[in-house]
Protein backbone atom coordinates (compact mmCIF):
# COMPACT_ATOMS: atom_id res chain seq x y z
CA UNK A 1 -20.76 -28.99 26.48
CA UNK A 2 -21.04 -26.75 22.97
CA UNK A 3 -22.14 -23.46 22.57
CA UNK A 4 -23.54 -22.94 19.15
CA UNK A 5 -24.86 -19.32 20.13
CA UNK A 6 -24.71 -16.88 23.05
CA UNK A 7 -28.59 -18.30 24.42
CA UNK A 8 -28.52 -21.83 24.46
CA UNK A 9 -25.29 -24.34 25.38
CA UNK A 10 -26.02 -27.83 24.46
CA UNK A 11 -24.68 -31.15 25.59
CA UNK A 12 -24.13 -34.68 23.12
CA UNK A 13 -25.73 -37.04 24.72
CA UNK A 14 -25.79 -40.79 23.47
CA UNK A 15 -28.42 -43.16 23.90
CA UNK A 16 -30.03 -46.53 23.42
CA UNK A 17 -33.17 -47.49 22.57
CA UNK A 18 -34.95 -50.43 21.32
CA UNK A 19 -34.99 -50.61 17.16
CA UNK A 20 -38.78 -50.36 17.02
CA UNK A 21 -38.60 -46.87 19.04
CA UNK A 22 -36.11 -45.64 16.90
CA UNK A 23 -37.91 -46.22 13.94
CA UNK A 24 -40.88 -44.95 15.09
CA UNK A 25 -39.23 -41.44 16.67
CA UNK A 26 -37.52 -40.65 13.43
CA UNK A 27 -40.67 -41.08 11.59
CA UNK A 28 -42.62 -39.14 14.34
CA UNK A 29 -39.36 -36.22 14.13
CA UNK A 30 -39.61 -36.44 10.06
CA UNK A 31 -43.64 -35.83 10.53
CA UNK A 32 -43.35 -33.08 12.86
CA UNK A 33 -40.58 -31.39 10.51
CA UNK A 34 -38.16 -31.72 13.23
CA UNK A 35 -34.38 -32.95 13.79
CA UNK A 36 -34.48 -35.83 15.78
CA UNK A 37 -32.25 -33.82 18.54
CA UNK A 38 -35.02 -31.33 18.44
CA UNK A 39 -38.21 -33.39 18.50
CA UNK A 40 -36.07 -35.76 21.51
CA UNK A 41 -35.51 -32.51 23.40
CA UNK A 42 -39.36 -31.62 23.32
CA UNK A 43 -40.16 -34.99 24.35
CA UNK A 44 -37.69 -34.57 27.39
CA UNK A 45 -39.00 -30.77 28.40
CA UNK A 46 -42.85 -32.38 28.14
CA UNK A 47 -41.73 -35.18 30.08
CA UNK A 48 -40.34 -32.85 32.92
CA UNK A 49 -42.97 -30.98 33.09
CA UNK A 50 -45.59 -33.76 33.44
CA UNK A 51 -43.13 -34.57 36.41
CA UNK A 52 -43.71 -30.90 37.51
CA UNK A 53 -47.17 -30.85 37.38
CA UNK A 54 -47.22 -34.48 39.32
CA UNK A 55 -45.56 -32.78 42.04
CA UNK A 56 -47.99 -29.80 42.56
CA UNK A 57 -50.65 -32.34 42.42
CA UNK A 58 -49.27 -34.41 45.24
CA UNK A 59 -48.16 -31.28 46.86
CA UNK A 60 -52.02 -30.02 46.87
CA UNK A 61 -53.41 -33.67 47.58
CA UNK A 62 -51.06 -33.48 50.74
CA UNK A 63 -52.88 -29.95 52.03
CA UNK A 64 -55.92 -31.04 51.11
CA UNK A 65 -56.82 -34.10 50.67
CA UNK A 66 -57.36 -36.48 47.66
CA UNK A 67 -59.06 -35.24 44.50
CA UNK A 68 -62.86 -36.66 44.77
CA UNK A 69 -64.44 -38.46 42.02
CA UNK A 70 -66.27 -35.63 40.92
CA UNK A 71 -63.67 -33.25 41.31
CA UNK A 72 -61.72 -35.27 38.71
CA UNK A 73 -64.90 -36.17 36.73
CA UNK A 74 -64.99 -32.16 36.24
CA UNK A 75 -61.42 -31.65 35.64
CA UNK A 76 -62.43 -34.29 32.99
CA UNK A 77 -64.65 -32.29 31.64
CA UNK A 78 -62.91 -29.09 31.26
CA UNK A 79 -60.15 -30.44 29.69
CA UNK A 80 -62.32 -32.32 26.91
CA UNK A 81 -61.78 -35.26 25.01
């Protein structure tokens, strides 16, 4: 692991992914202004915490039940398009 400041230690990772996804991550990283390390460690944290969230959900589901139709229909809703 490096430590290019006194907050944040990083780790080199290396990875493989298919051409196409390459191509298309760079151009996404270029397009958000963004390092590729940077806009590839955004996409993890996101990730993670989509996993997070997934977990409450089945945590609450567990308690209390599956989510209706309409109680998702309204979360729907809230949220917007």
């Amino acid at each position: 692991m490096k430590k290019y400041d006194e907050d944040m230690a990083v780790e080199r990772l290396t990875v493989s992914i298919e051409a196409e996804l390459a191509t298309a991550v760079r151009d996404a990283a270029e397009a958000d202004a963004q390092n590729l390390s940077a806009w590839l460690a955004d996409a993890a944290r996101r990730r993670l915490a989509a996993r997070g969230l997934r977990d409450v959900v089945t945590d609450w589901e567990t308690e209390h039940g599956a989510f209706t139709e309409q109680e998702l229909n309204d979360a729907q809703a809230r949220l917007g398009p």
